[in-house]
C-alpha atoms as a PDB file:
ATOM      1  CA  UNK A   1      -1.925 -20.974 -12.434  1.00  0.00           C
ATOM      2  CA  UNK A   2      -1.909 -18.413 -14.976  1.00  0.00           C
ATOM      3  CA  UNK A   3       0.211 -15.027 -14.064  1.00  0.00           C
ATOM      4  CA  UNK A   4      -1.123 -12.304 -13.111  1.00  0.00           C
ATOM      5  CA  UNK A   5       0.937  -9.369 -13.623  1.00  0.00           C
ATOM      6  CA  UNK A   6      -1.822  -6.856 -12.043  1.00  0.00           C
ATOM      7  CA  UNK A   7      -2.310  -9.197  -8.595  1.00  0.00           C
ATOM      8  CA  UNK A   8       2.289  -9.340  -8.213  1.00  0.00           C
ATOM      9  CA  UNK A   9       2.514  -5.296  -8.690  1.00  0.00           C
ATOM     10  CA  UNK A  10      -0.271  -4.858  -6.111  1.00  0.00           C
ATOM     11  CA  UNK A  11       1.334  -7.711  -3.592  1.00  0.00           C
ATOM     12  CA  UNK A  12       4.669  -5.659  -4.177  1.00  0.00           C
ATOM     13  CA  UNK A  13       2.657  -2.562  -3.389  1.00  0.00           C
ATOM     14  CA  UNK A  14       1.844  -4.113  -0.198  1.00  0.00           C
ATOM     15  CA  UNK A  15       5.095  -5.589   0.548  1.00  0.00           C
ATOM     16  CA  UNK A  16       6.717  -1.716   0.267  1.00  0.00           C
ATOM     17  CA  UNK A  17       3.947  -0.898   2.419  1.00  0.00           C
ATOM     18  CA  UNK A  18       5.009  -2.972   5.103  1.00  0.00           C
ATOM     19  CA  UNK A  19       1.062  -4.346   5.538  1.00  0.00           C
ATOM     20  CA  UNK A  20       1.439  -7.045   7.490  1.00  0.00           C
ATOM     21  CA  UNK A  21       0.019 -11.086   6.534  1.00  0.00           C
ATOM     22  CA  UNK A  22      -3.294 -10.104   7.693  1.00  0.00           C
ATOM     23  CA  UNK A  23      -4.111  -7.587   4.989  1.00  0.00           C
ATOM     24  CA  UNK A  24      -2.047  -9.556   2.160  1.00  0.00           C
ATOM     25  CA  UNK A  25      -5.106 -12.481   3.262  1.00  0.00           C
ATOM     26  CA  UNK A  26      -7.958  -9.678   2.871  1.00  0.00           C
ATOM     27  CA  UNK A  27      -6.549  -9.071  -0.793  1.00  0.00           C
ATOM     28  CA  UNK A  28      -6.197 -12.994  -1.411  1.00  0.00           C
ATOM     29  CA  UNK A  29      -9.629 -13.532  -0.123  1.00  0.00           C
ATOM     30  CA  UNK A  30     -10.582 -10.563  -2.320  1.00  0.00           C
ATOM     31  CA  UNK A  31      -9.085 -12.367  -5.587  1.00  0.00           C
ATOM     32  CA  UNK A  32     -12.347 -14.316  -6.943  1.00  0.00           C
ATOM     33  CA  UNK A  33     -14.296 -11.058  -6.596  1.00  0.00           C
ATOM     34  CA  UNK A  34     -11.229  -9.340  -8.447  1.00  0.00           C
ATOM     35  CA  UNK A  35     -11.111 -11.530 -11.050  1.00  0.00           C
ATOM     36  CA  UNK A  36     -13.769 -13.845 -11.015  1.00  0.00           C
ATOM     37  CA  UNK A  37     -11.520 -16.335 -12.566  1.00  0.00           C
ATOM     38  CA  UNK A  38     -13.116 -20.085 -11.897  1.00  0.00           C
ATOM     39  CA  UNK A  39      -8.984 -21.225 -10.980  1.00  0.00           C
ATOM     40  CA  UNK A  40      -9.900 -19.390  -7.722  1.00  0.00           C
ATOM     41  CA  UNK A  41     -12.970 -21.500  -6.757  1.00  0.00           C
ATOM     42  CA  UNK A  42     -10.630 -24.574  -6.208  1.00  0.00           C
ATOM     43  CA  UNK A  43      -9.472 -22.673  -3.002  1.00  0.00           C
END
């Protein structure tokens, strides 16, 4: 998988945050929309 500097600086957001798993999910689940990036689709 290719990095993606912009989806680690907003999971460290959330980490400082202290959201818990279930809202780290909601943003994974959000990635495809994000990005729309067809290495996504395989999940």
């Amino acid at each position: 998988m290719p990095e993606l500097p912009e989806v680690q600086s907003m999971i460290d957001s959330l980490i400082e945050q202290n959201c818990t798993n279930h809202t780290i999910i909601d943003v994974w689940t959000q990635m495809p929309k994000l990005f729309k990036n067809a290495t996504f689709d395989k999940f």
